[in-house]
C-alpha atoms as a PDB file:
ATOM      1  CA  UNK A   1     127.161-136.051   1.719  1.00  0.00           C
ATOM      2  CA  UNK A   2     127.541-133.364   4.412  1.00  0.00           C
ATOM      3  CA  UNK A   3     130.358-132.347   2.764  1.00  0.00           C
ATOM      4  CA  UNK A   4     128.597-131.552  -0.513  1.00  0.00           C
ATOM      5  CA  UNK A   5     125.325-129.986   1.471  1.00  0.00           C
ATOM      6  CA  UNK A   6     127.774-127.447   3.527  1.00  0.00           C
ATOM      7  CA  UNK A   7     129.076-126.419  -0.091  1.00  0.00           C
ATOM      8  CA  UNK A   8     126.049-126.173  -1.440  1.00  0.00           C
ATOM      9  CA  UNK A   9     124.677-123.836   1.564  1.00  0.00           C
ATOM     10  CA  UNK A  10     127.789-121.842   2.005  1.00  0.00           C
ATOM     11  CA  UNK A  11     127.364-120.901  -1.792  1.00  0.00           C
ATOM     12  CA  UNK A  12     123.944-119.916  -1.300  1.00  0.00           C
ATOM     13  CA  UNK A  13     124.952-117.700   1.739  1.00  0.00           C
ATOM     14  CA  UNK A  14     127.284-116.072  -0.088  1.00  0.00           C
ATOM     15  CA  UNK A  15     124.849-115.733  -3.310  1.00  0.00           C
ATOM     16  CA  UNK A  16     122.505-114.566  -0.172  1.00  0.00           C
ATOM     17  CA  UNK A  17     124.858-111.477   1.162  1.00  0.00           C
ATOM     18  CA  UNK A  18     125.552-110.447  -2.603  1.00  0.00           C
ATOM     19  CA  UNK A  19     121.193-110.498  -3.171  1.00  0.00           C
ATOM     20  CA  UNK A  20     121.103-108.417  -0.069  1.00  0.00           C
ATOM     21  CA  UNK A  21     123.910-105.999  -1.147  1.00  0.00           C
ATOM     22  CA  UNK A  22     122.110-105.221  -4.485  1.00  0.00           C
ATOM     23  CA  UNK A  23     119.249-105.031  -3.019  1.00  0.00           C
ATOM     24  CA  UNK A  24     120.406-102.224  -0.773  1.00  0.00           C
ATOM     25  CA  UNK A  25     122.280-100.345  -4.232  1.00  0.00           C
ATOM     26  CA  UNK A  26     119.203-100.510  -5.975  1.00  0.00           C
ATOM     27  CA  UNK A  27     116.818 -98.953  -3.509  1.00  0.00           C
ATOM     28  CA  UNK A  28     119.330 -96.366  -2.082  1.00  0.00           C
ATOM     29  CA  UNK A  29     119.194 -95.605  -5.992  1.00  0.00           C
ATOM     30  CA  UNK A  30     115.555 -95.485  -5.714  1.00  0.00           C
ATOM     31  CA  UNK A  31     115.553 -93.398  -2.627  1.00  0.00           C
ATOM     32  CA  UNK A  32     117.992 -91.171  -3.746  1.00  0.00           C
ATOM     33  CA  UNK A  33     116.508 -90.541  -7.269  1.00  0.00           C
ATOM     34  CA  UNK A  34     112.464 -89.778  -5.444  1.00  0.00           C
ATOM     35  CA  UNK A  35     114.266 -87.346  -2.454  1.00  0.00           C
ATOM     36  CA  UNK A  36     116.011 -85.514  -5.576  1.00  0.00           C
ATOM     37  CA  UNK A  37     112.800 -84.863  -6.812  1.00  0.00           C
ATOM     38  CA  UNK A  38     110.719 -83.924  -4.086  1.00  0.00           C
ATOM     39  CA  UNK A  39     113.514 -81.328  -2.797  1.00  0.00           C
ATOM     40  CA  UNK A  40     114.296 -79.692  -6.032  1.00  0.00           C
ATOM     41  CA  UNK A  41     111.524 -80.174  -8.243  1.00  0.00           C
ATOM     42  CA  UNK A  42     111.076 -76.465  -8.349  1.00  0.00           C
ATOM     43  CA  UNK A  43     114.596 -76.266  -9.965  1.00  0.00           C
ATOM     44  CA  UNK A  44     114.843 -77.644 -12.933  1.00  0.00           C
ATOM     45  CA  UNK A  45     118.542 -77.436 -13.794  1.00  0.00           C
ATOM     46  CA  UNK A  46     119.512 -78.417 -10.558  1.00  0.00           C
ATOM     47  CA  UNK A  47     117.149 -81.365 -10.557  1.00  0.00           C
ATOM     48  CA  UNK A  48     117.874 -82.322 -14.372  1.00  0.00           C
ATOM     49  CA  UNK A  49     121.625 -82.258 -13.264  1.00  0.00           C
ATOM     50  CA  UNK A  50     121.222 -84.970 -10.247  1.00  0.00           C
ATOM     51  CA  UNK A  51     118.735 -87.245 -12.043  1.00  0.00           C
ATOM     52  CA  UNK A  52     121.555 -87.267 -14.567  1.00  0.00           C
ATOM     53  CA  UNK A  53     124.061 -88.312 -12.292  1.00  0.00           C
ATOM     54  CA  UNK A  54     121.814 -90.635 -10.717  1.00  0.00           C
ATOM     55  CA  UNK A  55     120.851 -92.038 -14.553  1.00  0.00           C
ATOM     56  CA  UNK A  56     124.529 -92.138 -15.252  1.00  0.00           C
ATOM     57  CA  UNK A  57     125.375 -94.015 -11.866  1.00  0.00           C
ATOM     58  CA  UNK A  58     122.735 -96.472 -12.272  1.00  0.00           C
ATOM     59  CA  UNK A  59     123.924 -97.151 -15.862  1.00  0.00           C
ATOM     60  CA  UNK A  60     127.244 -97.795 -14.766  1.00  0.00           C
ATOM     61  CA  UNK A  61     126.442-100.174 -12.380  1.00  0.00           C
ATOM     62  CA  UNK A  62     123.375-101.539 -14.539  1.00  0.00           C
ATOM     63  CA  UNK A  63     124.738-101.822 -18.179  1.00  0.00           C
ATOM     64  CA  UNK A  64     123.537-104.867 -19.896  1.00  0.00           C
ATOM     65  CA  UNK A  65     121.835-104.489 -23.371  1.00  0.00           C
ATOM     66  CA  UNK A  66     117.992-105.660 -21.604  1.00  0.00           C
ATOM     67  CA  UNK A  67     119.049-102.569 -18.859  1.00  0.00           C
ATOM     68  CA  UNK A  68     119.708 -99.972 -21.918  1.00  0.00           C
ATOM     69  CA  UNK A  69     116.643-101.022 -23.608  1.00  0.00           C
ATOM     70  CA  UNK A  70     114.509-101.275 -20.541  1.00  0.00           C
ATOM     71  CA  UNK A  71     115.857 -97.844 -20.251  1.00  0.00           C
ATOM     72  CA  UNK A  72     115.396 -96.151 -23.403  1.00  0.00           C
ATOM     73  CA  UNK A  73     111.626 -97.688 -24.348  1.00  0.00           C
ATOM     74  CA  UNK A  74     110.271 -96.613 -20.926  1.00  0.00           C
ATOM     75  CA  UNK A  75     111.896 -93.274 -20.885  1.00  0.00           C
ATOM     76  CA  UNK A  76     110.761 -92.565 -24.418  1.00  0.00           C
ATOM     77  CA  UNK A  77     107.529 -93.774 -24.262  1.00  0.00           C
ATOM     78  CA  UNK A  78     106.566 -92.695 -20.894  1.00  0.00           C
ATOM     79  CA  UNK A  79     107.865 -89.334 -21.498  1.00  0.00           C
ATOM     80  CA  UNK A  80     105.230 -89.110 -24.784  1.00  0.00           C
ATOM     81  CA  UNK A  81     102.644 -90.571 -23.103  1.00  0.00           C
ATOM     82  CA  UNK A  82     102.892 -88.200 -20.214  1.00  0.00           C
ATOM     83  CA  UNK A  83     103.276 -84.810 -22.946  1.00  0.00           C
ATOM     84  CA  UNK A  84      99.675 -86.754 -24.062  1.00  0.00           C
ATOM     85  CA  UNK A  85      98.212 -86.570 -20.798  1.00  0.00           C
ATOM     86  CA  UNK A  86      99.149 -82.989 -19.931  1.00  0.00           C
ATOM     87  CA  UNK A  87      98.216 -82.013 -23.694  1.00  0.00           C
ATOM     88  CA  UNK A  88      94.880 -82.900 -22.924  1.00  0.00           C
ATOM     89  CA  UNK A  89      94.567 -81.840 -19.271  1.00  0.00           C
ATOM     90  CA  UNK A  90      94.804 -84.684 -17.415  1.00  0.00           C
ATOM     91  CA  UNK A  91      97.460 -83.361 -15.324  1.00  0.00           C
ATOM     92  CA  UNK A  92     100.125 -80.561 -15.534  1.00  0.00           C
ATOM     93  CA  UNK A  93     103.184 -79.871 -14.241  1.00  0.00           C
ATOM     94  CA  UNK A  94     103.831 -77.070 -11.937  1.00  0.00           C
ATOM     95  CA  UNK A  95     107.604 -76.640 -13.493  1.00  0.00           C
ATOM     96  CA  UNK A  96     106.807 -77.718 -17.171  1.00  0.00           C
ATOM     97  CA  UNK A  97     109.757 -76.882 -20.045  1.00  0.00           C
ATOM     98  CA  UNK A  98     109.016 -78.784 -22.984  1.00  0.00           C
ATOM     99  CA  UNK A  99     105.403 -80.455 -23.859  1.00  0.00           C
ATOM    100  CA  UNK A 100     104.499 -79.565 -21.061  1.00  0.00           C
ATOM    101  CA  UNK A 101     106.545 -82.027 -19.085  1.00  0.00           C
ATOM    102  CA  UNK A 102     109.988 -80.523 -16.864  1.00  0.00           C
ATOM    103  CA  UNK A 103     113.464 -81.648 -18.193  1.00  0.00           C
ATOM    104  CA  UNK A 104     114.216 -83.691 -15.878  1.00  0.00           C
ATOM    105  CA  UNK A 105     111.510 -86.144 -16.742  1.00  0.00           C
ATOM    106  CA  UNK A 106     112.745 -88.442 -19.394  1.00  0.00           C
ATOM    107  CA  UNK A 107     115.527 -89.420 -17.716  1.00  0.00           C
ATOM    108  CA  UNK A 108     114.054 -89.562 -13.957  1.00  0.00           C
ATOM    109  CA  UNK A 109     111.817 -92.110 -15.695  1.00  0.00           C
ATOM    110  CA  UNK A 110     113.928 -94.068 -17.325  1.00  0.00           C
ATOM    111  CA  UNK A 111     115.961 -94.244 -14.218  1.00  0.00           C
ATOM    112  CA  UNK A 112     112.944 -94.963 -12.008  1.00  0.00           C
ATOM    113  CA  UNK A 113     112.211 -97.985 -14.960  1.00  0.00           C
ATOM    114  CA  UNK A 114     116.032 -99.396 -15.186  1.00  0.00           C
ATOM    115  CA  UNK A 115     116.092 -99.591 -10.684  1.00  0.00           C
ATOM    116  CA  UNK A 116     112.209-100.882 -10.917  1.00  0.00           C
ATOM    117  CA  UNK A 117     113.494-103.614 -13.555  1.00  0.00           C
ATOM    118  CA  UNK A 118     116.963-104.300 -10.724  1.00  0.00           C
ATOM    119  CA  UNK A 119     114.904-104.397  -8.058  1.00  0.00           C
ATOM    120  CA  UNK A 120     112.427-107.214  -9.554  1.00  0.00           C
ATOM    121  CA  UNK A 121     115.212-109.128 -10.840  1.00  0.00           C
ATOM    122  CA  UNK A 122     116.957-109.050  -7.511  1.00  0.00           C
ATOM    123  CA  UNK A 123     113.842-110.002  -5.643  1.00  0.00           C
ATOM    124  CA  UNK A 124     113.138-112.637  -7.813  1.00  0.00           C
ATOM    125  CA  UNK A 125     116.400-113.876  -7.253  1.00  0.00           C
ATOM    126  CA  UNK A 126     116.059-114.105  -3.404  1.00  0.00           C
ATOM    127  CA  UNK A 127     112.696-116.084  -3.735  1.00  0.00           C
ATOM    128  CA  UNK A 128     114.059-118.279  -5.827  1.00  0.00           C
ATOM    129  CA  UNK A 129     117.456-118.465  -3.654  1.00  0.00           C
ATOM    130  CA  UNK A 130     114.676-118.878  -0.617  1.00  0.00           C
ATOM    131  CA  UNK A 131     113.183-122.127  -2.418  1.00  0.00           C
ATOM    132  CA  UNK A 132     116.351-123.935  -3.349  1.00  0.00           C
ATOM    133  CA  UNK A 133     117.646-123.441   0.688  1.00  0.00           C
ATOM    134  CA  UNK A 134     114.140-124.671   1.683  1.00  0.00           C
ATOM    135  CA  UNK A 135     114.555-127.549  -1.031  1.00  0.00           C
ATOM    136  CA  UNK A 136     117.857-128.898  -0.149  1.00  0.00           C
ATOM    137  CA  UNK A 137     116.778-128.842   3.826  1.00  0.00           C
ATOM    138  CA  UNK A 138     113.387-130.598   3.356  1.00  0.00           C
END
């Protein structure tokens, strides 16, 4: 019985250090996609060109058919939602290009969507990682 218990935790350890490796990815994603915007939102190109890279990095590493979907819906309906809101004055951009939204934007949001949807899934994973340890102790 031990036997099987030590199994059972050592897999959950390991399942543990992987959680807490993806968990690190996905918010040095996040970090690095937000500091890319606040340092070069002036510059469009520039900024366009690392959310890009960032988009592209994510997607690599994030590929499943739910992550391309999550993806493309938020970054496509985001981005017309926000061209509504600055249409009508809600808000404006200070670097505006098309619709009065900057270039960058579609794809900074649908990165920002794709590492929000990571993150939750890896979180959720950890609680329910968290309950099973807890389980097979009690």
């Amino acid at each position: 019985m031990t036997r099987v218990v030590n199994s059972a935790e050592q897999r959950l350890t390991r399942q543990s250090r992987q959680l807490w490796n993806e968990l690190a990815i996905e918010l040095a994603a996040f970090s690095l996609l937000a500091a890319s915007i606040v340092l070069l939102w002036r510059h469009n190109i520039p900024l366009f060109i690392v959310v890009l890279m960032v988009c592209l990095a994510s997607l690599g590493l994030w590929h499943e058919r739910y992550d391309l979907t999550f993806f493309l819906i938020i970054g496509v309906v985001g981005s017309i939602a926000e061209a509504v809101f600055v249409q009508f004055g809600v808000w404006r951009y200070a670097n505006p290009t098309t619709l009065g939204i900057p270039l960058w934007f579609p794809v900074a949001f649908g990165t920002a969507a794709l590492i929000g949807e990571r993150l939750v899934r890896t979180i959720n994973l950890m609680w329910e990682e968290a309950s099973s340890l807890r389980a097979s102790k009690g």
